[in-house]
N, C-alpha and C. Protein backbone atom coordinates (compact mmCIF):
# COMPACT_ATOMS: atom_id res chain seq x y z
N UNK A 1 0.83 -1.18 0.00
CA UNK A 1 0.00 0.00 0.00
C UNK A 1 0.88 1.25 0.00
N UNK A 2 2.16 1.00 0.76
CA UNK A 2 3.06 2.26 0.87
C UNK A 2 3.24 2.57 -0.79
N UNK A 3 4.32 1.56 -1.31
CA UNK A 3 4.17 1.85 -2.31
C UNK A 3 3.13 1.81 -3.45
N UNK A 4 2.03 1.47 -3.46
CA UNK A 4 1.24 2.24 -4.33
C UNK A 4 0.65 3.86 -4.20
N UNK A 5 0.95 4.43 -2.95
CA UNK A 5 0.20 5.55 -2.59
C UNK A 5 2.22 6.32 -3.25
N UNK A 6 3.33 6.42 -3.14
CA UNK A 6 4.23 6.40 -3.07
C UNK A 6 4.10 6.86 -4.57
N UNK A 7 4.16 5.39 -5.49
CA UNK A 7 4.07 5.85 -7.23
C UNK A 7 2.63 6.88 -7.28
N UNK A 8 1.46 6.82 -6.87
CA UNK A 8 0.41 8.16 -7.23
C UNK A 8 1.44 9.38 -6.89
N UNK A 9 2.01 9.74 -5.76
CA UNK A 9 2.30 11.19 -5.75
C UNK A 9 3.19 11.13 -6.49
N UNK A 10 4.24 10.35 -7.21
CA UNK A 10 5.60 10.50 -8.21
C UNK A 10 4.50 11.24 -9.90
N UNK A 11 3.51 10.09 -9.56
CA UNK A 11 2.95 10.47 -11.25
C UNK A 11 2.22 12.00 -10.82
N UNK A 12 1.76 12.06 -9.77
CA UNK A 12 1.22 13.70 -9.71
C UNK A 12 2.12 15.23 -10.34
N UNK A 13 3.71 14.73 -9.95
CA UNK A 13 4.34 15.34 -10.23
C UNK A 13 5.66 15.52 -11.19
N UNK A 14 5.57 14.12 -11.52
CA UNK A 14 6.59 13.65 -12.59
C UNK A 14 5.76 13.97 -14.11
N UNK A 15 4.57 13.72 -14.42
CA UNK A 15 3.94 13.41 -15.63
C UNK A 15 4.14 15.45 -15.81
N UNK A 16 4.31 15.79 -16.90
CA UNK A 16 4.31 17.11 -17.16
C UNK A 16 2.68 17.21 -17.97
N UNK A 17 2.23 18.13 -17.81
CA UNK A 17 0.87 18.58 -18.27
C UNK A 17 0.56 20.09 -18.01
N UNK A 18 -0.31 20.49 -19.04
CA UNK A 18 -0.65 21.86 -18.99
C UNK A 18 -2.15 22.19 -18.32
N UNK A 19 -2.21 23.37 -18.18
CA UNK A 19 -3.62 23.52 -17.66
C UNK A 19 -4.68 23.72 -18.54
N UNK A 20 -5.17 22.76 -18.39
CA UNK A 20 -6.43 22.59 -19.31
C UNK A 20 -7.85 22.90 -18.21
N UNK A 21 -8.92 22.79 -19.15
CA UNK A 21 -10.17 22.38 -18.48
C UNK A 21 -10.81 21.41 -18.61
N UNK A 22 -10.71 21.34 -16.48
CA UNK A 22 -11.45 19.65 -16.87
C UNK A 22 -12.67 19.85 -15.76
N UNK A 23 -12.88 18.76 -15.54
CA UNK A 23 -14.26 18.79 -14.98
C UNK A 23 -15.25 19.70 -15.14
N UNK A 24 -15.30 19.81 -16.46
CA UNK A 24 -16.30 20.79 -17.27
C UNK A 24 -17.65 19.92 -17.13
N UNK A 25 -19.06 20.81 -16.71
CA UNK A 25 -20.23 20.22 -17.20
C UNK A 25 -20.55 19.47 -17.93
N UNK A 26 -21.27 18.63 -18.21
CA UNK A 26 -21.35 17.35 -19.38
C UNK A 26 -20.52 16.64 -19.74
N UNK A 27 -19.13 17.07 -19.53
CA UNK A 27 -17.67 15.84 -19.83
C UNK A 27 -18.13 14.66 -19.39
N UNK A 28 -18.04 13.39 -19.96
CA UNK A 28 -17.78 12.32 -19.56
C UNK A 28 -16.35 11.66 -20.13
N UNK A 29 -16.47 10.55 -19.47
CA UNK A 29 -15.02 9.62 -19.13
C UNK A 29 -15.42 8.38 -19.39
N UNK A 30 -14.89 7.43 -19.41
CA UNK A 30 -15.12 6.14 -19.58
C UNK A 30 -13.67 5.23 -18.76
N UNK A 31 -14.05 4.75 -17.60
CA UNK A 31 -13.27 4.38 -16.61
C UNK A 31 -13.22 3.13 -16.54
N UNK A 32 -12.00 1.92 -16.45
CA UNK A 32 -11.29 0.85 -16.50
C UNK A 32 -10.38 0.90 -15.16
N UNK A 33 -11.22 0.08 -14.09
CA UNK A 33 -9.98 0.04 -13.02
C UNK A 33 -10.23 -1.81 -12.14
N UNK A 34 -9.12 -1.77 -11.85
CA UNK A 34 -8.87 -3.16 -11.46
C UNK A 34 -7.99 -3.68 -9.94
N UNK A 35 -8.24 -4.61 -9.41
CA UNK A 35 -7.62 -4.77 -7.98
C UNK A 35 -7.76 -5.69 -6.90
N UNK A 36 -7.27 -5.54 -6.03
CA UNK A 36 -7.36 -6.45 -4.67
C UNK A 36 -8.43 -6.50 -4.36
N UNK A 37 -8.93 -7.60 -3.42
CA UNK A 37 -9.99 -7.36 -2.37
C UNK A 37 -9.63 -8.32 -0.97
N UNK A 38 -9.96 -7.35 0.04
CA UNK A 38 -10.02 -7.46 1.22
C UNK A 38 -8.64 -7.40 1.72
N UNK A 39 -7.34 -7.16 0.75
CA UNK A 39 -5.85 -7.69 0.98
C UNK A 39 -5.41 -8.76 0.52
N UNK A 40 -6.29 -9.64 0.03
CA UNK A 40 -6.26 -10.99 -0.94
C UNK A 40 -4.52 -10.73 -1.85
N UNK A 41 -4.01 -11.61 -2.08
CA UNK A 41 -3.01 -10.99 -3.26
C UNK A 41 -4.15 -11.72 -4.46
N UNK A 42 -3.55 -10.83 -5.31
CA UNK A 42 -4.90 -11.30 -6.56
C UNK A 42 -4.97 -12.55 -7.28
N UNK A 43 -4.58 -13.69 -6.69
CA UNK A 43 -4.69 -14.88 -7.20
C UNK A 43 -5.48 -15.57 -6.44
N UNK A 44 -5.86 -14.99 -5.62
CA UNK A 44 -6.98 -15.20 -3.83
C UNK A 44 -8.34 -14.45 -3.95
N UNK A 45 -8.04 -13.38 -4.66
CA UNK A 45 -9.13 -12.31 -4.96
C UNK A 45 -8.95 -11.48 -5.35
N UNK A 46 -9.88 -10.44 -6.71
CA UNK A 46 -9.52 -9.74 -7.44
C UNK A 46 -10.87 -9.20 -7.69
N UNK A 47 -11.24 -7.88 -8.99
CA UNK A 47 -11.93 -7.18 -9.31
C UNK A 47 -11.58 -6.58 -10.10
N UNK A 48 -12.85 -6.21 -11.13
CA UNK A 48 -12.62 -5.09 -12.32
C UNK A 48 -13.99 -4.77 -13.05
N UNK A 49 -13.42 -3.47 -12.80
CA UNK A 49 -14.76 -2.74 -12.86
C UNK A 49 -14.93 -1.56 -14.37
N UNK A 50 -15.78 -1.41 -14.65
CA UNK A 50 -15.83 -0.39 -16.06
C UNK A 50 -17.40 0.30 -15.91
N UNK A 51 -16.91 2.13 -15.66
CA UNK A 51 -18.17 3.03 -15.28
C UNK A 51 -17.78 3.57 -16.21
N UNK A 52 -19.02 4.89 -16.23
CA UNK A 52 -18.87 6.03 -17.34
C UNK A 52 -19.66 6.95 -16.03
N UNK A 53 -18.47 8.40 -16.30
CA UNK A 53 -18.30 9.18 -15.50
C UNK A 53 -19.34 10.26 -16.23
N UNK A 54 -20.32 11.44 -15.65
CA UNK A 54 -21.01 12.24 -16.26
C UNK A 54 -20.19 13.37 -15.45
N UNK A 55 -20.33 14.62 -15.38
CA UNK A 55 -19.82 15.20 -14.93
C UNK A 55 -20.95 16.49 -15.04
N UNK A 56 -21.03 17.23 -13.48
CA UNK A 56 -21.87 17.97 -13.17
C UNK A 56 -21.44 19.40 -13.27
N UNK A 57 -22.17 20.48 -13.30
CA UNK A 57 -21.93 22.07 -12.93
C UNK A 57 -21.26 22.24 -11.81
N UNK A 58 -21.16 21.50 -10.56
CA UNK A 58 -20.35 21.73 -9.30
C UNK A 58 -19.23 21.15 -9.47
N UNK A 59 -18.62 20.49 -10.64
CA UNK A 59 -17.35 19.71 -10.82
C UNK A 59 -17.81 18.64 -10.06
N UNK A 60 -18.65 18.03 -9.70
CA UNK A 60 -18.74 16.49 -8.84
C UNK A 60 -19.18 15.74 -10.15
N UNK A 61 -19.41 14.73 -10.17
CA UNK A 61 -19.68 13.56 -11.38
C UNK A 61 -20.70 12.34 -10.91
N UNK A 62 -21.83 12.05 -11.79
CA UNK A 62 -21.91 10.49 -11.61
C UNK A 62 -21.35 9.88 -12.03
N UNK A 63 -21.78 8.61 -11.28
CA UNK A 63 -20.80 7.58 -12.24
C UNK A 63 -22.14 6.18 -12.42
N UNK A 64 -22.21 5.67 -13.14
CA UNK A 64 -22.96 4.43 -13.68
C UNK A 64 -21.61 3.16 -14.41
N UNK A 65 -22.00 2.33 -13.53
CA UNK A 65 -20.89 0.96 -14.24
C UNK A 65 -21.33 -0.49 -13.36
N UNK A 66 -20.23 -1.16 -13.84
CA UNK A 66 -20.62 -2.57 -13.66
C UNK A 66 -19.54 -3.10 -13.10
N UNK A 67 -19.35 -4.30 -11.99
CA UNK A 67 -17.99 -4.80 -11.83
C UNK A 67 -18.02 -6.16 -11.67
N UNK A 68 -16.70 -6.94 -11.62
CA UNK A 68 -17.04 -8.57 -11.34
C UNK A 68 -15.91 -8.13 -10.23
N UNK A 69 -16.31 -9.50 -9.07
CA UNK A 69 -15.54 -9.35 -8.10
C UNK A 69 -15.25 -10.97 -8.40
N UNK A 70 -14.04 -11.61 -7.88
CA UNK A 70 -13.88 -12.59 -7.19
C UNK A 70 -13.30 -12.87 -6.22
N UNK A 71 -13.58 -14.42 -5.31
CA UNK A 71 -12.67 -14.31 -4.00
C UNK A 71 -12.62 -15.92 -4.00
N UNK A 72 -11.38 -16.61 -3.74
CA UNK A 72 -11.41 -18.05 -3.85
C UNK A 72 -10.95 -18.65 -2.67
N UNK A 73 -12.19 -19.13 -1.96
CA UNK A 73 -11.95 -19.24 -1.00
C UNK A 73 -11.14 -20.72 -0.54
N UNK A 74 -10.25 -20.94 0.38
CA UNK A 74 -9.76 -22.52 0.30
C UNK A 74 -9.87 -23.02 1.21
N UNK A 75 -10.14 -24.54 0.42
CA UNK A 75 -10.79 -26.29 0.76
C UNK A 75 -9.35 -27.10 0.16
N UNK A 76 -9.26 -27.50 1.30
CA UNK A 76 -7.64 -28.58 0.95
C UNK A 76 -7.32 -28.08 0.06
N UNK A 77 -7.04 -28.80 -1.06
CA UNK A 77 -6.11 -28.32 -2.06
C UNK A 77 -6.85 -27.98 -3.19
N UNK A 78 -7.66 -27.46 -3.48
CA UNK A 78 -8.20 -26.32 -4.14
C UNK A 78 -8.49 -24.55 -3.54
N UNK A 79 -9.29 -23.97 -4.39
CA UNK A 79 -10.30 -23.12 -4.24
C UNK A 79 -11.56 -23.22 -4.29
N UNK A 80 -12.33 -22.51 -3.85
CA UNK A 80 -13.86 -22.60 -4.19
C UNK A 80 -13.58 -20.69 -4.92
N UNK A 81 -14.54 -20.54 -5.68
CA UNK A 81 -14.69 -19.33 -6.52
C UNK A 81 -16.17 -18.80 -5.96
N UNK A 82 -16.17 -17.83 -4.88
CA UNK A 82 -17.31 -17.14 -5.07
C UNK A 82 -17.32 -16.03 -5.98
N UNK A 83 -18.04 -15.53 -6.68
CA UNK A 83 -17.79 -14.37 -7.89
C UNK A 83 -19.29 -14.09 -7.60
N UNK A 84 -18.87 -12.40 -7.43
CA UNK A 84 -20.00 -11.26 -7.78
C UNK A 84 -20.14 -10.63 -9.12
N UNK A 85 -21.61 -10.43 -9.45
CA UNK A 85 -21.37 -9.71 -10.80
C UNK A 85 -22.33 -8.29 -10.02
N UNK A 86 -22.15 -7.19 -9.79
CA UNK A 86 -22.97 -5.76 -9.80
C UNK A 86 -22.60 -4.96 -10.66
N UNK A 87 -24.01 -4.23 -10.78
CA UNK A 87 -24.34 -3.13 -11.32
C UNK A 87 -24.40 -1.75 -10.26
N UNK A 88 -23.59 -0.75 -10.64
CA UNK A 88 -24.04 0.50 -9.32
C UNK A 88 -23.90 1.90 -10.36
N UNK A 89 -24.78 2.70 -9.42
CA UNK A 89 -25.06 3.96 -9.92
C UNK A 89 -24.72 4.83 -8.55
N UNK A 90 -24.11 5.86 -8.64
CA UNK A 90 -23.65 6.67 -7.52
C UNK A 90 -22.94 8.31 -8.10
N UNK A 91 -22.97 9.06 -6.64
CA UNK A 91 -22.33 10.37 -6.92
C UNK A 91 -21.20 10.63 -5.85
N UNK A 92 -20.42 11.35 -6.64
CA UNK A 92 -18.78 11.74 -6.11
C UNK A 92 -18.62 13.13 -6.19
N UNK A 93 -18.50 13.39 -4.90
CA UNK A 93 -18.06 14.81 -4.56
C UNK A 93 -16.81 14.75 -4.78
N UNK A 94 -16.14 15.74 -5.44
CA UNK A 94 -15.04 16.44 -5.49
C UNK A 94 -14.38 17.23 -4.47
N UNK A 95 -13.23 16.89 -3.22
CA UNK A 95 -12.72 17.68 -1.89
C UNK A 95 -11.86 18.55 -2.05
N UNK A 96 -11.05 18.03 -2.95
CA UNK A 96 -9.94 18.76 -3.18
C UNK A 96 -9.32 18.71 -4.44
N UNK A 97 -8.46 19.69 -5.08
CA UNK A 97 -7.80 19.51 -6.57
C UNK A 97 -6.73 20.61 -6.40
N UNK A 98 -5.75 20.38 -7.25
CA UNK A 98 -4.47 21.32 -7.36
C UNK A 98 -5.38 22.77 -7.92
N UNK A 99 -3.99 24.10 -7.97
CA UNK A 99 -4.40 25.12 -8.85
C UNK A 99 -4.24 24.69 -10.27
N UNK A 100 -3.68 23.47 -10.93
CA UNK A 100 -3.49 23.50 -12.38
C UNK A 100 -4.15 22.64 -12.72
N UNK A 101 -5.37 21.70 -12.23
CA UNK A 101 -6.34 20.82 -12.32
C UNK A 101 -6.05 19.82 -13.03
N UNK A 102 -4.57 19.24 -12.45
CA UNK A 102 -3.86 17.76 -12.71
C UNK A 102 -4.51 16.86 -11.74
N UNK A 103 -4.10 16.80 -10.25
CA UNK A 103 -4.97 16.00 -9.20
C UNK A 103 -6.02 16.93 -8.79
N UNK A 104 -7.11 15.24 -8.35
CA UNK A 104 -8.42 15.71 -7.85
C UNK A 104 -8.57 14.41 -6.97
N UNK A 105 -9.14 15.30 -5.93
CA UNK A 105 -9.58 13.77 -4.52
C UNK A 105 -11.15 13.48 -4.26
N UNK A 106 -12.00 12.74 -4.49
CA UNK A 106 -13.37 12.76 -4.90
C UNK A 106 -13.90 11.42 -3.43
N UNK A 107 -14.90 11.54 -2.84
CA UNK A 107 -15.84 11.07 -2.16
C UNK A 107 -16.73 10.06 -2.76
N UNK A 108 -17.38 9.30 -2.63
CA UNK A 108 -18.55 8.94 -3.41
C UNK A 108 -19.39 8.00 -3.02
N UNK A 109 -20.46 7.70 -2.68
CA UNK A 109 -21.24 7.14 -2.46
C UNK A 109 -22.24 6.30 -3.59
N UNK A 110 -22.66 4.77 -3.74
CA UNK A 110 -23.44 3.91 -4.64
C UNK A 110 -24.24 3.26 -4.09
N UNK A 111 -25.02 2.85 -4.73
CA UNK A 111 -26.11 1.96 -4.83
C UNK A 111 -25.86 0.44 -5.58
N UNK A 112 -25.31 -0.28 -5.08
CA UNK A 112 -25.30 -1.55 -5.91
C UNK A 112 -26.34 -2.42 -5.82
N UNK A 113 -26.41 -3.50 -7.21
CA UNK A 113 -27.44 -4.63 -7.13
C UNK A 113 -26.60 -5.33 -8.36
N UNK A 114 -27.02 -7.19 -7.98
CA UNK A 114 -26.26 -7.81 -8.93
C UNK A 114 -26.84 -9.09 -8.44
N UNK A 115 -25.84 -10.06 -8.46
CA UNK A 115 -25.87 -11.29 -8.39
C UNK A 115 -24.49 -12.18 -8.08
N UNK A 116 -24.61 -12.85 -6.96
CA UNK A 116 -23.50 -13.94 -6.80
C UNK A 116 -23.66 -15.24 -6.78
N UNK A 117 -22.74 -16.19 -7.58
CA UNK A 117 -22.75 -17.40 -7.32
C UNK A 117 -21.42 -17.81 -6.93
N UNK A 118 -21.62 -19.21 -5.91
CA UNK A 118 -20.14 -19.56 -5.21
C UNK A 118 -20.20 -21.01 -6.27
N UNK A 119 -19.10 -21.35 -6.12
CA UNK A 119 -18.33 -22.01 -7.39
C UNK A 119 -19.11 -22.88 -8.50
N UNK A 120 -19.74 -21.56 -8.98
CA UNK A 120 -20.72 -21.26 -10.21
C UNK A 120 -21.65 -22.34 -10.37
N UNK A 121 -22.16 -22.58 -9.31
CA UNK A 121 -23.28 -23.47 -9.04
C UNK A 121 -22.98 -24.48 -8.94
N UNK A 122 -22.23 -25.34 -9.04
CA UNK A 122 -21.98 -26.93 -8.72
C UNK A 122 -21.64 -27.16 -7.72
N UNK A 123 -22.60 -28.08 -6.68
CA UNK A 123 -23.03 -28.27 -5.96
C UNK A 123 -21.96 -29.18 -4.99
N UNK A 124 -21.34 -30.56 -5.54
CA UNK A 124 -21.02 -31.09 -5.48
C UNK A 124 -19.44 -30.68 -5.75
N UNK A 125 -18.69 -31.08 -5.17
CA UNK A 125 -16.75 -30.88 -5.08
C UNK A 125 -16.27 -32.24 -5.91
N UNK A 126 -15.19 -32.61 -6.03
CA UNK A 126 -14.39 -33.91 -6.62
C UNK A 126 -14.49 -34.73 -5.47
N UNK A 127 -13.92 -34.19 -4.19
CA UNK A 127 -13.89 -35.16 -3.16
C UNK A 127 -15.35 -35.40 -2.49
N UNK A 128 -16.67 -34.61 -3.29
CA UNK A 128 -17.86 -35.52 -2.92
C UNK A 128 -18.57 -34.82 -1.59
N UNK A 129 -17.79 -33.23 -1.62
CA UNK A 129 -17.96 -32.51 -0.04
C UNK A 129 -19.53 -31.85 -1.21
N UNK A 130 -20.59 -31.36 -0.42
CA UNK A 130 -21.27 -30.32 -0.94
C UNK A 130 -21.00 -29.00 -0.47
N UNK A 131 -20.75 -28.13 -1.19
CA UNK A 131 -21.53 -26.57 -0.75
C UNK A 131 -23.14 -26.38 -0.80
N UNK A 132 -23.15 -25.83 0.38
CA UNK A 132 -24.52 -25.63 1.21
C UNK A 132 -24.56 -24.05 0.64
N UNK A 133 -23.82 -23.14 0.33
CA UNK A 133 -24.19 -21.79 -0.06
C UNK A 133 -25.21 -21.81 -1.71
N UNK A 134 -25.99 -21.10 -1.49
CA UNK A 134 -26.88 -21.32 -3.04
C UNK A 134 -26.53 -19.56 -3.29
N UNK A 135 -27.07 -19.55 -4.70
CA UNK A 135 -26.19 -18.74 -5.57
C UNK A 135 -27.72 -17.32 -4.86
N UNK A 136 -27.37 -16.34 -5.31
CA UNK A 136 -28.02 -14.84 -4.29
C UNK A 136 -27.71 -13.66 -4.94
N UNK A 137 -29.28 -12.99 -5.04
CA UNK A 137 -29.75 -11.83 -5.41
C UNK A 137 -28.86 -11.09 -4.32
N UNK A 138 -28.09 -9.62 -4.92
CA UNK A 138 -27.10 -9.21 -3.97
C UNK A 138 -27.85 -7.63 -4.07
N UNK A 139 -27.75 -7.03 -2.92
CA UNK A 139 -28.69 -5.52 -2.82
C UNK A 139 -27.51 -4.66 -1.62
N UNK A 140 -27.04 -3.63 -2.07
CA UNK A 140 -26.46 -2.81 -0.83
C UNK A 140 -26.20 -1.36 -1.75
N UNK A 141 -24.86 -1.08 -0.99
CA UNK A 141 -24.01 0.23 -1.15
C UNK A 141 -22.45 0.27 -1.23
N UNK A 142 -22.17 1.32 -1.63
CA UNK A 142 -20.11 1.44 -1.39
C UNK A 142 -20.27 2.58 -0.98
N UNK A 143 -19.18 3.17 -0.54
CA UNK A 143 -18.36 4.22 -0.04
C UNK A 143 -16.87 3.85 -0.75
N UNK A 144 -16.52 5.27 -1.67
CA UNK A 144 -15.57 5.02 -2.43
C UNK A 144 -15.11 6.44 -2.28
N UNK A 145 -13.35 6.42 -1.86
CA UNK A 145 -12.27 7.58 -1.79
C UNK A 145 -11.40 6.91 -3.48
N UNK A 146 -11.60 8.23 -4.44
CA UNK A 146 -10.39 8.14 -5.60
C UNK A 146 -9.80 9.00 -5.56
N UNK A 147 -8.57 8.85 -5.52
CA UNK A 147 -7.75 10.18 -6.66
C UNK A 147 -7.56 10.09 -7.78
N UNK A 148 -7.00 11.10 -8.30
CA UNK A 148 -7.30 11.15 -9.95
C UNK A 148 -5.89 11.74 -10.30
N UNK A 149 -5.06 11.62 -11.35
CA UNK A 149 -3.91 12.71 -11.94
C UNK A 149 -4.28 12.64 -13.20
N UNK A 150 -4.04 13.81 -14.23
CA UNK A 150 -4.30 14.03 -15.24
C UNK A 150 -3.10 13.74 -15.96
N UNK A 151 -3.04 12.57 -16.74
CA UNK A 151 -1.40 12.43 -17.76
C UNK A 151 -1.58 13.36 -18.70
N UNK A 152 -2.89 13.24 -19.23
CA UNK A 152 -2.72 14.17 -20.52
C UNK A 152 -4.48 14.37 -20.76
N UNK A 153 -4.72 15.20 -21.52
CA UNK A 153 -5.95 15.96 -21.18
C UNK A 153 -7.11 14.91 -21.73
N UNK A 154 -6.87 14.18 -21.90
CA UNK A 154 -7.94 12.77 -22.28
C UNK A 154 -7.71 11.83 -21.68
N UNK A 155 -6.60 11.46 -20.50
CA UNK A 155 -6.38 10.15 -19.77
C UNK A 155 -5.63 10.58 -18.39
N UNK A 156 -6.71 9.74 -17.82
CA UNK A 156 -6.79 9.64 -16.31
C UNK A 156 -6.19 8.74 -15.61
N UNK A 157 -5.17 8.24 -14.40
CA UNK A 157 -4.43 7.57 -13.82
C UNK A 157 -5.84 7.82 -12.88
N UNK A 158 -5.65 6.66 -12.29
CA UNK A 158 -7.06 6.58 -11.20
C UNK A 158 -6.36 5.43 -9.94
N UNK A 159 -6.32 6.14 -8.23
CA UNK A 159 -6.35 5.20 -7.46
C UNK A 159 -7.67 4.80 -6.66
N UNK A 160 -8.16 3.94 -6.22
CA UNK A 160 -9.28 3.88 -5.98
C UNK A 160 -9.36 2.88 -4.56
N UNK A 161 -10.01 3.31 -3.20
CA UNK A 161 -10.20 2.37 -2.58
C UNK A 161 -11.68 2.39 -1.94
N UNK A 162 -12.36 1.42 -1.74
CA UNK A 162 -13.67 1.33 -1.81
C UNK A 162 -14.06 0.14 -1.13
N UNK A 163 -15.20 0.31 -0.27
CA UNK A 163 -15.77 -0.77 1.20
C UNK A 163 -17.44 -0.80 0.55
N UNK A 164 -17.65 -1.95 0.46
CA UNK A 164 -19.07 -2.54 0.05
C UNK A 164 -19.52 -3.42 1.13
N UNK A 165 -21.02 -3.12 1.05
CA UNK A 165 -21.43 -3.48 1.87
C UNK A 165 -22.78 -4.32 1.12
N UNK A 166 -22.95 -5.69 0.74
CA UNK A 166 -24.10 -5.85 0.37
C UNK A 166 -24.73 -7.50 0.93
N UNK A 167 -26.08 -7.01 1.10
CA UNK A 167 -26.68 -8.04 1.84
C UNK A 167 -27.06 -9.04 0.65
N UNK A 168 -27.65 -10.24 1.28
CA UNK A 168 -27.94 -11.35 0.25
C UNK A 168 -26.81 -12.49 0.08
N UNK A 169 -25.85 -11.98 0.05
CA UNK A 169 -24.72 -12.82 0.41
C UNK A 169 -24.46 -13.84 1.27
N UNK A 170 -24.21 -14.99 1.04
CA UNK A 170 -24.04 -16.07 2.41
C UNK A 170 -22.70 -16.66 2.86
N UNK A 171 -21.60 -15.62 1.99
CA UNK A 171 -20.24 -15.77 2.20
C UNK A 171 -19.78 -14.60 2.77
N UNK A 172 -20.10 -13.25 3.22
CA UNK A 172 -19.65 -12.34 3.54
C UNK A 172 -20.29 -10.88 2.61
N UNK A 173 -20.68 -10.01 3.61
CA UNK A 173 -21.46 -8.78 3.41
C UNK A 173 -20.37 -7.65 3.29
N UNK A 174 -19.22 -7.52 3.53
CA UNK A 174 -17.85 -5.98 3.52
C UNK A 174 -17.03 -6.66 2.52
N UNK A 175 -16.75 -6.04 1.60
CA UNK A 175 -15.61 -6.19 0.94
C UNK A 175 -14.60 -5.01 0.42
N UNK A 176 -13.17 -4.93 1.00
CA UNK A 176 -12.69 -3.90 0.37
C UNK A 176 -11.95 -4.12 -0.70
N UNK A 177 -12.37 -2.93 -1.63
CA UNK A 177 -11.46 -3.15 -2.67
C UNK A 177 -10.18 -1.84 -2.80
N UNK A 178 -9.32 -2.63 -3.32
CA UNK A 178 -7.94 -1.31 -3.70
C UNK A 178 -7.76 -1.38 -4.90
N UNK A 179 -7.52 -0.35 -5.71
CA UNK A 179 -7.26 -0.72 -7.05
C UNK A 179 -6.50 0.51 -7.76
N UNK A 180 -6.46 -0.10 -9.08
CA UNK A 180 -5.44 1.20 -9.84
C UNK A 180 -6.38 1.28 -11.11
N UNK A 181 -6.50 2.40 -11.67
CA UNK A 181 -7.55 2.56 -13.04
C UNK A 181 -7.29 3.49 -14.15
N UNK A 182 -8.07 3.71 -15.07
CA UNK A 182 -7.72 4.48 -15.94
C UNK A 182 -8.91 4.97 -16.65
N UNK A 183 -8.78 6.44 -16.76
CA UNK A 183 -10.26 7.13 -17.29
C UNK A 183 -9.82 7.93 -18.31
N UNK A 184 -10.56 7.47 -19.65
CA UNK A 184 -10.52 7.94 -20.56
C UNK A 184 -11.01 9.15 -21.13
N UNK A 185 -11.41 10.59 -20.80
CA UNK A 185 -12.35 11.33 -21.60
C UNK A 185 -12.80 11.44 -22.71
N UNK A 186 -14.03 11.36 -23.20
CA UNK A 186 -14.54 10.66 -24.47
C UNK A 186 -14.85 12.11 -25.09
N UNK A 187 -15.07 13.04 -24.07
CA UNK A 187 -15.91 14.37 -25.03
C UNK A 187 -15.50 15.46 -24.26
């Protein structure tokens, strides 16, 4: 974590860029970000997610997107694969940003709904164990802190960490995610 927070402030100030205008009214983005969950290293658990950013008159933005989560949980010498698929719609306040509107530190709050199944429905293991978890309509929220640096006036370096909370689940309701992303401006 040190060093990922470590490389964001190098690119804040290493990437050269001019002052442009951004977080203009109606701008949208189209955002690609990907990552840990819960501290998992990502062969344990992972995520990736793809929103489209709207962007408001107060410089804050919605955002509308979709993500898959996974987390594999272990049984002797396998995994079991629980995997989320949601959909969320939410808004991000904007706290803070430089005077040359390279970094920006944004708040945000969602609404998620989706669907999970644990190791995609089959019931039955090799060694003949069952899973008792059945697959579940998933309903909650996130709370999401990003920063943002501007490389160049159409692409976005994105860090992102974010705590979900959704019920329906019969493997676990919090999940955090950490991640690194990239937002494209389309217009």
């Amino acid at each position: 974590m040190k060093n990922l927070f470590l490389l964001f402030i190098i690119m804040c100030f290493a990437v050269p860029t001019g002052s442009a205008q951004r977080y203009l009214p109606g701008m949208r983005g189209l955002q690609f970000d990907t990552g840990t969950v819960n501290g998992l290293k990502p062969d344990e658990g992972f995520y990736a997610g793809m929103a489209l950013s709207t962007y408001t008159k107060r410089a804050d933005r919605w955002m509308f997107g979709f993500e898959y989560l996974e987390k594999r949980h272990p049984y002797r010498e396998i995994h079991i694969p629980q995997s989320q698929f949601t959909v969320d719609a939410g808004y991000y306040l904007k706290f803070l940003s430089d005077p040359r509107k390279t970094f920006f530190a944004s708040i945000g709050a969602s609404a998620l709904a989706g669907f999970e199944t644990v190791n995609w429905s089959e019931k039955i293991l090799k060694d003949g164990a069952t899973v008792k978890n059945e697959d579940a309509f998933l309903y909650g929220g996130a709370l999401t802190l990003e920063l943002e640096t501007y490389l160049t006036d159409r692409l976005v370096f994105l860090v992102r960490i974010r705590e979900r909370l959704l019920g329906g689940s019969s493997v676990g309701k919090l999940n955090t995610q950490i991640g690194l992303g990239i937002k494209i401006i389309i217009n």
